[in-house]
C-alpha atoms as a PDB file:
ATOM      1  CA  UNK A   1      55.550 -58.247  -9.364  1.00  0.00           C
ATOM      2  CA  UNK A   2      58.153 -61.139  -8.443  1.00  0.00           C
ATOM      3  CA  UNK A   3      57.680 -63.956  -7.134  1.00  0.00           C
ATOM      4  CA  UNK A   4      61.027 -65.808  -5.981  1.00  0.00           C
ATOM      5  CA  UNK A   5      60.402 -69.252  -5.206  1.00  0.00           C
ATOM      6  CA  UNK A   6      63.019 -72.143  -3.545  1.00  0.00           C
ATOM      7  CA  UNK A   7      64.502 -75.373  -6.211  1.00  0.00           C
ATOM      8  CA  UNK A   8      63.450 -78.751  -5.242  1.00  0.00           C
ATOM      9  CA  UNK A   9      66.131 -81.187  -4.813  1.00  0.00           C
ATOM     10  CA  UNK A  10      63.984 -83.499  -6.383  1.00  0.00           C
ATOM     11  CA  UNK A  11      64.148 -82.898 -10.714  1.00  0.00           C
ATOM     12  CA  UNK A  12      62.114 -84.706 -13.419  1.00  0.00           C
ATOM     13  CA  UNK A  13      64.210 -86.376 -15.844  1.00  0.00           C
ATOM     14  CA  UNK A  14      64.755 -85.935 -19.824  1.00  0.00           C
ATOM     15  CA  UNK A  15      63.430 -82.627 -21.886  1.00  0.00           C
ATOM     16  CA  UNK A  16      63.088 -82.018 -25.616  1.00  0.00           C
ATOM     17  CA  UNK A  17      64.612 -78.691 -25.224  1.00  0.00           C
ATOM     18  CA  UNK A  18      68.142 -77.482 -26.860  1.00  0.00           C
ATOM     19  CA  UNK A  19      71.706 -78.022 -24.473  1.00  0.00           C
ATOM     20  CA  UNK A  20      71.423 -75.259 -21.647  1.00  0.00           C
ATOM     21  CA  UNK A  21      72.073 -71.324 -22.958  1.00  0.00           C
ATOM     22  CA  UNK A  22      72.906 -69.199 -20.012  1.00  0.00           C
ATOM     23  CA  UNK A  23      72.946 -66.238 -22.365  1.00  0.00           C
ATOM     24  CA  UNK A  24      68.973 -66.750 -22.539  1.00  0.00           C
ATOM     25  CA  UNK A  25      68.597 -67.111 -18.998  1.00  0.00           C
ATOM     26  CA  UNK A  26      67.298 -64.507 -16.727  1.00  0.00           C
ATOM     27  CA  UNK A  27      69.048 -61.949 -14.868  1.00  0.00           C
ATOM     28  CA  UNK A  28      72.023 -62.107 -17.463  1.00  0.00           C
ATOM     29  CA  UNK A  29      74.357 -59.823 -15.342  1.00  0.00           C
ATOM     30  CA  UNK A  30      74.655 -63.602 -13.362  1.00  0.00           C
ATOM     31  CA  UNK A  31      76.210 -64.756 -16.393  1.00  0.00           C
ATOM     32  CA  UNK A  32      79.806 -64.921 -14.919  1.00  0.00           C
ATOM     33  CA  UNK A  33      78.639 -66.687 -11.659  1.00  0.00           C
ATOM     34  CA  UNK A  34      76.635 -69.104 -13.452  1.00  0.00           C
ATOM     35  CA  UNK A  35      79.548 -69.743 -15.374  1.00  0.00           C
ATOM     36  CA  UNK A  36      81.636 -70.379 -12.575  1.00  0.00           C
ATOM     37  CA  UNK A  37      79.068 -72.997 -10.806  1.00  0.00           C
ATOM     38  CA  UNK A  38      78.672 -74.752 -13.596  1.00  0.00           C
ATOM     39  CA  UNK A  39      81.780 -75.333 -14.753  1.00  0.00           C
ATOM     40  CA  UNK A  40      83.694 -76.349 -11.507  1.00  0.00           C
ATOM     41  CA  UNK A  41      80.582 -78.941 -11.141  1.00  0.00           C
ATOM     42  CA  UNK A  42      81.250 -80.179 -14.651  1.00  0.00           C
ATOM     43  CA  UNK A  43      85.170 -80.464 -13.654  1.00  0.00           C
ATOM     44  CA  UNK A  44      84.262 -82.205 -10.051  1.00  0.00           C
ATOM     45  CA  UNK A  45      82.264 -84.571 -11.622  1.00  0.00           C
ATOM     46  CA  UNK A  46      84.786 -86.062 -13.902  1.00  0.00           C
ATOM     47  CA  UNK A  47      85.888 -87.805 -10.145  1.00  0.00           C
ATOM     48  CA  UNK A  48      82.590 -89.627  -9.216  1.00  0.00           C
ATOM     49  CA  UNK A  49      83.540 -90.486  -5.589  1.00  0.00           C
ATOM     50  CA  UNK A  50      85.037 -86.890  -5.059  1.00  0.00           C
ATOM     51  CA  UNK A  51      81.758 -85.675  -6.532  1.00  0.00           C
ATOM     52  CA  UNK A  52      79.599 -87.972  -4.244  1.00  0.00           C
ATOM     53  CA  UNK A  53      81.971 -86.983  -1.049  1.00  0.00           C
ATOM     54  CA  UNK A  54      81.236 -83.097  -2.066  1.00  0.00           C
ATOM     55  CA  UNK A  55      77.481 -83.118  -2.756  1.00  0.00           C
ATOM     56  CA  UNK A  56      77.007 -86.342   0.259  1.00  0.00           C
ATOM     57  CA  UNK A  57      75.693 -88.656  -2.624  1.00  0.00           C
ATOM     58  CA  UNK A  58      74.958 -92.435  -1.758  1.00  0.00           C
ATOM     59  CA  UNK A  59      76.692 -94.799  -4.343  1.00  0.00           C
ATOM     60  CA  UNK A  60      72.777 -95.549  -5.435  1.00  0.00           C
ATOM     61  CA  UNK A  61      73.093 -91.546  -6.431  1.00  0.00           C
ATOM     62  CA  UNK A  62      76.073 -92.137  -8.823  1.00  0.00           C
ATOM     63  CA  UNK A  63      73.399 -90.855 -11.433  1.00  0.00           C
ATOM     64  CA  UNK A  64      73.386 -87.472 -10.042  1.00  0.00           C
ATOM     65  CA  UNK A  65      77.168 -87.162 -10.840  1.00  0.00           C
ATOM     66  CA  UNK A  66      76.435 -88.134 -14.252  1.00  0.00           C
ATOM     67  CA  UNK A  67      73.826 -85.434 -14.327  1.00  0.00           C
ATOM     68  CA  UNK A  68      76.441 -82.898 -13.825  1.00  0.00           C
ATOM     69  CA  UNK A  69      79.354 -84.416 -16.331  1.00  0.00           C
ATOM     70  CA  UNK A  70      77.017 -83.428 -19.347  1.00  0.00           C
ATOM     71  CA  UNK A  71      75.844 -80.238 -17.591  1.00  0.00           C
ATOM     72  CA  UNK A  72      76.546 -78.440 -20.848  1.00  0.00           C
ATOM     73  CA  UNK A  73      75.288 -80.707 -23.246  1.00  0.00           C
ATOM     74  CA  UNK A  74      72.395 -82.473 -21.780  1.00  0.00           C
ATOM     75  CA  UNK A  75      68.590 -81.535 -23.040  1.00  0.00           C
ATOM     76  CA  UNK A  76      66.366 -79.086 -20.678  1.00  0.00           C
ATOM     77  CA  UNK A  77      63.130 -78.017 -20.077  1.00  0.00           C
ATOM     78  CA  UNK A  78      61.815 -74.928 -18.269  1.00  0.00           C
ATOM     79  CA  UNK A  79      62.367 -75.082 -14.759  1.00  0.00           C
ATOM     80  CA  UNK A  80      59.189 -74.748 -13.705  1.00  0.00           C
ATOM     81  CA  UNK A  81      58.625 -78.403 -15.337  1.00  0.00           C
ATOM     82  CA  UNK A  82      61.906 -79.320 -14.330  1.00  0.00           C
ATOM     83  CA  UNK A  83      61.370 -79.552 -10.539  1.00  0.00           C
ATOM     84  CA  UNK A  84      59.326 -81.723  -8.927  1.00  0.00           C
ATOM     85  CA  UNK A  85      58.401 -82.219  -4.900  1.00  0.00           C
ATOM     86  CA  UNK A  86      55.666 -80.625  -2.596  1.00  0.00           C
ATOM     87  CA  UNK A  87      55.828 -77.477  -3.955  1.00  0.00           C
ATOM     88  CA  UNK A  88      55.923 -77.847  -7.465  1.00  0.00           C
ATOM     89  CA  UNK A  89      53.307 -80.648  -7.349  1.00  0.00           C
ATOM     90  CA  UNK A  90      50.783 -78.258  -5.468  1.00  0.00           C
ATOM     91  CA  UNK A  91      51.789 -75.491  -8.206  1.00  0.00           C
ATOM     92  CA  UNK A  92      51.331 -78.131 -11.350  1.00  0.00           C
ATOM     93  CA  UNK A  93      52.791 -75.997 -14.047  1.00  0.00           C
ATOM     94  CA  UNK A  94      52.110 -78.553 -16.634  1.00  0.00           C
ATOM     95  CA  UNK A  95      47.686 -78.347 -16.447  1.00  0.00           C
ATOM     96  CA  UNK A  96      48.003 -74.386 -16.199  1.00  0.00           C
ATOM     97  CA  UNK A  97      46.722 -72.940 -19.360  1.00  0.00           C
ATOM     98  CA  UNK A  98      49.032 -71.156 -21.926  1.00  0.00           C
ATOM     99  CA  UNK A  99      48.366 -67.456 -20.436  1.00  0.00           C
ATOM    100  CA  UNK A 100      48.963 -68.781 -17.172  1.00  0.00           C
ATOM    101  CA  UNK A 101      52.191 -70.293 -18.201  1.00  0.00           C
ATOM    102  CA  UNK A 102      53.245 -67.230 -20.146  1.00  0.00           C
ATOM    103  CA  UNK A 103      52.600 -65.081 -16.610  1.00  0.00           C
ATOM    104  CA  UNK A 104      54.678 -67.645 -14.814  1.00  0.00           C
ATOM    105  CA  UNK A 105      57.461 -67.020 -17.330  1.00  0.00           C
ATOM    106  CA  UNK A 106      57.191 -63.246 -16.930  1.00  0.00           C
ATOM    107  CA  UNK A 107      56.746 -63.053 -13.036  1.00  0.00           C
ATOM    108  CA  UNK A 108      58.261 -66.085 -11.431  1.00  0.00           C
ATOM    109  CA  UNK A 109      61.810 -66.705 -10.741  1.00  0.00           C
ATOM    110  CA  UNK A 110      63.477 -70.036  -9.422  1.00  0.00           C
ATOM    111  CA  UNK A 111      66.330 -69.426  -7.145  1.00  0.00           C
ATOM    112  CA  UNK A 112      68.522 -72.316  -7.981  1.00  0.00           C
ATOM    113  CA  UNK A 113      72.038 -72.946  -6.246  1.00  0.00           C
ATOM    114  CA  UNK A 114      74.130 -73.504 -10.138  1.00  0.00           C
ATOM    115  CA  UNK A 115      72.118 -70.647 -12.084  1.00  0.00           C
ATOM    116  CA  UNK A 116      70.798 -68.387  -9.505  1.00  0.00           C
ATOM    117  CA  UNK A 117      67.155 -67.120 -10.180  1.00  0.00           C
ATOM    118  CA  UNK A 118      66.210 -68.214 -13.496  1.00  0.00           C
ATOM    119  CA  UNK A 119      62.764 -67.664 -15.125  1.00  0.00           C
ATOM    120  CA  UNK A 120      59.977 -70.134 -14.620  1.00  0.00           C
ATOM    121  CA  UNK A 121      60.258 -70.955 -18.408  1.00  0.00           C
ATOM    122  CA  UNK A 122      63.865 -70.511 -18.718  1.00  0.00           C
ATOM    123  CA  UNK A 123      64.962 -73.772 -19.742  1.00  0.00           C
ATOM    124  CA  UNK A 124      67.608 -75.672 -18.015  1.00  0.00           C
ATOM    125  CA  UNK A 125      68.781 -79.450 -17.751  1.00  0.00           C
ATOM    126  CA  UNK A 126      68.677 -81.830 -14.772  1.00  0.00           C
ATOM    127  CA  UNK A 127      71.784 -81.394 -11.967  1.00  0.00           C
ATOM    128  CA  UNK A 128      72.966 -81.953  -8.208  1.00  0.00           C
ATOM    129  CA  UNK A 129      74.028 -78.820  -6.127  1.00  0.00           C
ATOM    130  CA  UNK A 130      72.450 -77.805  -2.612  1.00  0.00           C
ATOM    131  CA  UNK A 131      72.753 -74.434  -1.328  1.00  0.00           C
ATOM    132  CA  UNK A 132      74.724 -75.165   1.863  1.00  0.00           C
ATOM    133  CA  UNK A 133      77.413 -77.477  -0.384  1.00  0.00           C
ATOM    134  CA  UNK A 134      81.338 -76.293  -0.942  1.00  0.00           C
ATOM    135  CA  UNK A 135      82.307 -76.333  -4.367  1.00  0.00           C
ATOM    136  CA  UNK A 136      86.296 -77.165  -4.988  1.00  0.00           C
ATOM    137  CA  UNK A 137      87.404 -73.885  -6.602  1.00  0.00           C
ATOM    138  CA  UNK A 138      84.535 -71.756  -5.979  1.00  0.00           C
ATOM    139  CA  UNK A 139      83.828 -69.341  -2.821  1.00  0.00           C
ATOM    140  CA  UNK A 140      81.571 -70.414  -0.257  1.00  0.00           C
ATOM    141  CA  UNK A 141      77.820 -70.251  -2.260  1.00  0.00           C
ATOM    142  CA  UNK A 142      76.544 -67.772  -0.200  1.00  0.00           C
ATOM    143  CA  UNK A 143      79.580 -65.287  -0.736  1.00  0.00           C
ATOM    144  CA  UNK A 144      79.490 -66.293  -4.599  1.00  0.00           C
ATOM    145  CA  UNK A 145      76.225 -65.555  -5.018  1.00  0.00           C
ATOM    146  CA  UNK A 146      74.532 -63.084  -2.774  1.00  0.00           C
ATOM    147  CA  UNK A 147      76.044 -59.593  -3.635  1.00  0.00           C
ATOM    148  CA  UNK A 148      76.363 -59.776  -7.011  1.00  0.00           C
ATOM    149  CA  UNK A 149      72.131 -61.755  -6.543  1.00  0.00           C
ATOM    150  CA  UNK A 150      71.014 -59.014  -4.579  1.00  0.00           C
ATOM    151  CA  UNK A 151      72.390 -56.462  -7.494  1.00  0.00           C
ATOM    152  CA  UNK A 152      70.592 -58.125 -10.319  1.00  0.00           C
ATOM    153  CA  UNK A 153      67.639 -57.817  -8.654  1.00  0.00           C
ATOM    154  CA  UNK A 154      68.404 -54.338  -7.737  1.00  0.00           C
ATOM    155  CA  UNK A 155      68.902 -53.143 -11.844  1.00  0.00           C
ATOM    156  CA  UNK A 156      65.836 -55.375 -12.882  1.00  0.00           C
ATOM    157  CA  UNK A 157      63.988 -53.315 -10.335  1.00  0.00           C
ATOM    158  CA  UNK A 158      60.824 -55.030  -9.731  1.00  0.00           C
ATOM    159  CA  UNK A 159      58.034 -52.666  -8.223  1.00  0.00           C
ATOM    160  CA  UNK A 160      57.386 -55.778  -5.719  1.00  0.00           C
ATOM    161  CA  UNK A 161      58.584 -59.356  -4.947  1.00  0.00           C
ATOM    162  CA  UNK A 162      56.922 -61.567  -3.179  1.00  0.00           C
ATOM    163  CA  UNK A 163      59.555 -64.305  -1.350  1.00  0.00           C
ATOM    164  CA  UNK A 164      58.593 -67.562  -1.104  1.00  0.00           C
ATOM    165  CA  UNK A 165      62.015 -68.971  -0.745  1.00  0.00           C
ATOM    166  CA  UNK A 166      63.724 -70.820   2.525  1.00  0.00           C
ATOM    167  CA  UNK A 167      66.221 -69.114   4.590  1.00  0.00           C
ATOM    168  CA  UNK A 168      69.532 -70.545   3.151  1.00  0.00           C
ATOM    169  CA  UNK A 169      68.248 -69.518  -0.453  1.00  0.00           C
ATOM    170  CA  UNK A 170      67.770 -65.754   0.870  1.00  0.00           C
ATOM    171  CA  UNK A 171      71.039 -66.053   2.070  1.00  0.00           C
ATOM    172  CA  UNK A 172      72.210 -66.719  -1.153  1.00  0.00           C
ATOM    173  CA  UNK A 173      70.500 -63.757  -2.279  1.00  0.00           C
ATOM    174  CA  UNK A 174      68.539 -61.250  -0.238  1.00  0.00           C
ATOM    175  CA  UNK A 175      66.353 -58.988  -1.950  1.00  0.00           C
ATOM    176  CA  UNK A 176      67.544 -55.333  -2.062  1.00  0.00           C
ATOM    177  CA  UNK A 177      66.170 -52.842   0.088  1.00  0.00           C
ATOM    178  CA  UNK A 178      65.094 -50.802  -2.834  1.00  0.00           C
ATOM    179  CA  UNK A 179      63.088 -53.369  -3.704  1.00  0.00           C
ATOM    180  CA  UNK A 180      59.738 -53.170  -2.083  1.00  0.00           C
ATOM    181  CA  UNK A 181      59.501 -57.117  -0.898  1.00  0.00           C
ATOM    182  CA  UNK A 182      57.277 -59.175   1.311  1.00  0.00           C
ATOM    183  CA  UNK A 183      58.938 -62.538   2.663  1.00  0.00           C
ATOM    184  CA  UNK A 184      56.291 -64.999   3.591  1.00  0.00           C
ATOM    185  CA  UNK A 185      55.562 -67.465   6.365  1.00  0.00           C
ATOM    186  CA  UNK A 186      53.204 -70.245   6.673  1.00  0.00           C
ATOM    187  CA  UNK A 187      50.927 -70.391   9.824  1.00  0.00           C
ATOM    188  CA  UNK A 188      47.621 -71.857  11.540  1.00  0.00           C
ATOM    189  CA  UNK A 189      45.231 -69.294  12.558  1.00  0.00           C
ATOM    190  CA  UNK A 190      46.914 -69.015  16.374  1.00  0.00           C
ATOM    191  CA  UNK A 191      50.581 -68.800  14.524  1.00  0.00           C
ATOM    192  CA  UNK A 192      52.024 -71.415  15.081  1.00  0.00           C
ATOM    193  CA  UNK A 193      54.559 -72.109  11.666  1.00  0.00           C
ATOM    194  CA  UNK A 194      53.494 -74.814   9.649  1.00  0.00           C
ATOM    195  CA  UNK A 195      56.795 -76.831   8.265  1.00  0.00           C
ATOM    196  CA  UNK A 196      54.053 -79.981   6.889  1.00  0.00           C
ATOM    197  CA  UNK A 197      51.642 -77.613   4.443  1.00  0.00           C
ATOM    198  CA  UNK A 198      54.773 -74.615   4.368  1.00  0.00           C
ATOM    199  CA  UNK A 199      55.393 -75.768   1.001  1.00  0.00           C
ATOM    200  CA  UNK A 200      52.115 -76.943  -0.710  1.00  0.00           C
ATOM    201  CA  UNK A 201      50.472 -74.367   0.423  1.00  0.00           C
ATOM    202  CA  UNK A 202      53.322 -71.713  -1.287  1.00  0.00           C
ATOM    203  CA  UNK A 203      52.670 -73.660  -4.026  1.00  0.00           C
ATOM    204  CA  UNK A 204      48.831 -73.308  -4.060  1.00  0.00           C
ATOM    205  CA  UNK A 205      48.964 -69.741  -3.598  1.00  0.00           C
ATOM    206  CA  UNK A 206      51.229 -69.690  -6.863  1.00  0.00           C
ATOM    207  CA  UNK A 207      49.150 -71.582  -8.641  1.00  0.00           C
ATOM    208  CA  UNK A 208      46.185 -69.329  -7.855  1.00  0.00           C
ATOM    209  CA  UNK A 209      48.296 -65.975  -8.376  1.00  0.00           C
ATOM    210  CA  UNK A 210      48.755 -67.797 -11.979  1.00  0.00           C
ATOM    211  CA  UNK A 211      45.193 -68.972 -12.407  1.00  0.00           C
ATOM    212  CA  UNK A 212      43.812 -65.224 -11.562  1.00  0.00           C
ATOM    213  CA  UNK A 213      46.760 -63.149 -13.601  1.00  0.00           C
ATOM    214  CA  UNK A 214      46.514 -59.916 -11.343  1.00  0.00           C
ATOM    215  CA  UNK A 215      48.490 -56.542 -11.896  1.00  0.00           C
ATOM    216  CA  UNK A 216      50.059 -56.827  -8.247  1.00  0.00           C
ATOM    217  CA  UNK A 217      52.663 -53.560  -7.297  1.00  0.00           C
ATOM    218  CA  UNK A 218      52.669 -54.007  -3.691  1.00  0.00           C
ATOM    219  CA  UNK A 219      52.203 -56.398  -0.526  1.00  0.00           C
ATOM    220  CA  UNK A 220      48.568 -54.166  -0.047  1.00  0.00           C
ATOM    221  CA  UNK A 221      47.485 -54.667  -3.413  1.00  0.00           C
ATOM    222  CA  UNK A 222      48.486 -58.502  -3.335  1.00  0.00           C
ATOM    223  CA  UNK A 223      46.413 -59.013   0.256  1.00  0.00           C
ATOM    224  CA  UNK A 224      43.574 -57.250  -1.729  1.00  0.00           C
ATOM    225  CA  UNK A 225      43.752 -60.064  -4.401  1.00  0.00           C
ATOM    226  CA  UNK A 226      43.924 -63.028  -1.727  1.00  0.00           C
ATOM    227  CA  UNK A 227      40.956 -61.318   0.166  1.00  0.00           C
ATOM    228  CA  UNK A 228      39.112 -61.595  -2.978  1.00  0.00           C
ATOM    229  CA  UNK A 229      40.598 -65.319  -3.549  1.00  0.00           C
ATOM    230  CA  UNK A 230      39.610 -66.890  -0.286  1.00  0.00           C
ATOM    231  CA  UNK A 231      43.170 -66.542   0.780  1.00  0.00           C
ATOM    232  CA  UNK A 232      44.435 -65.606   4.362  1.00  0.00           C
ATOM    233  CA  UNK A 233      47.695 -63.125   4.009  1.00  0.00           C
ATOM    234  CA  UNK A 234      47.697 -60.792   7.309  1.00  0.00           C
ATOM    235  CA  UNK A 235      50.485 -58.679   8.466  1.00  0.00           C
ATOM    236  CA  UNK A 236      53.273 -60.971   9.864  1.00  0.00           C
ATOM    237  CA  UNK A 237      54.260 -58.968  12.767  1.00  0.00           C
ATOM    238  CA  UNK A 238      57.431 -57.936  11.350  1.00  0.00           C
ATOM    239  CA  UNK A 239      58.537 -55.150   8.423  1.00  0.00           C
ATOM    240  CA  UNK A 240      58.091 -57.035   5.455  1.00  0.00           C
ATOM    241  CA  UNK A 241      56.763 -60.383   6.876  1.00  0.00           C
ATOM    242  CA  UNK A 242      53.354 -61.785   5.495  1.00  0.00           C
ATOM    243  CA  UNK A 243      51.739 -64.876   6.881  1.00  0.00           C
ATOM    244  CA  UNK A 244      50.104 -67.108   4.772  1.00  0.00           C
ATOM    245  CA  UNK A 245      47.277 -68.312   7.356  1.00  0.00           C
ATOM    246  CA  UNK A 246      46.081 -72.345   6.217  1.00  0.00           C
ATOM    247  CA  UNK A 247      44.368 -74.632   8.074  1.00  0.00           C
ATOM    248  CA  UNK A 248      46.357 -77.382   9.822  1.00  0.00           C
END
């Protein structure tokens, strides 16, 4: 199994780790995309207000520009540590133990707007880029990412993913349909979707899914697991649509 999860806009600062390597990343047939991303940020931020008018950065968010400047030089940490917010608080990488960080590494990617999906442990360094933002030089993101996305996922050829990411991140690179996939929704008992809890409770259920280490092929054999875990996950009405049922 897969699990894609969204970034976080918000990003802890510093790491010990070495300047980023995009040929360690994951999903290395990305290499030419990432390469693209990164540097036209690098080049846009040598103009801090043309960088703050392209990413809609305050003048109190000048830092993020110098984020980007030393894109290729700057120290990094895995992304799972990297990002911070709802999500990744309710997921808390950092108290997992070792084999639960190792199964992060190996099943979790982070769908990020500059690398694409990168492992959880893949290390990268701190930067500004939305998904819905127009880079000078560089096709709209979702037409610069999503084929050739949807085609890495395709040759690594998961036997199941499990989405956990928002819309505009699909759209930047929907899973293939030879890729047996589940795409999840959060929702009360009466379903009713949940935008409050949609995000700590994706990051709970990660955090279990980590905690527990299961062999999980399939959206049956991953409902079989949450039944066992306390965990609501019914059909979501739709092909390939879970809900993730959580009290309000």
């Amino acid at each position: 199994m897969k699990i894609l999860l969204p970034p976080s806009e918000t990003k802890r600062e510093g790491g010990a780790g070495r300047p980023l390597d995009l040929e360690s990343l994951a999903l290395p047939g990305l290499h030419a995309q990432r390469r693209e991303v990164l540097d036209a940020l690098v080049d846009l931020a040598a103009d801090e207000e043309a960088s703050r008018r392209v990413l809609k950065l305050s003048a109190k968010q000048a830092g993020d520009v110098a984020h980007n400047r030393m894109l290729h030089t700057a120290v990094t940490m895995p992304a799972v540590d990297r990002y911070t917010g709802v999500l990744f608080d309710a997921l808390d990488a950092s108290s997992l133990s070792a084999a639960s960080r190792r199964w992060l590494g190996a099943h979790a990617w982070i769908h990020s707007a500059p690398f694409g999906p990168v492992g959880a442990l893949d290390e990268i360094p701190v930067y500004r880029l939305a998904a819905g933002t127009s880079l000078p030089g560089v096709a709209a993101l979702r037409r610069h990412w999503a084929q050739p996305t949807t085609a890495a996922i395709a040759e690594a050829a998961p036997p199941f993913v499990l989405d956990l990411r928002s819309e505009a991140y699909v759209a930047l690179g929907p899973v293939p349909a030879s890729v047996p996939s589940a795409y999840v929704r959060v929702v009360t008992a009466q379903g009713r979707a949940l935008n409050h809890f949609n995000k700590k409770s994706k990051g709970q259920l990660v955090r279990a899914l980590a905690e527990d280490r299961p062999r999980i092929g399939s959206a049956r054999t991953l409902r079989t697991w949450a039944e066992r875990r306390g965990i609501v996950l019914r059909d979501g009405g739709e092909p390939g649509m879970l809900e993730l049922v959580v009290a309000e």
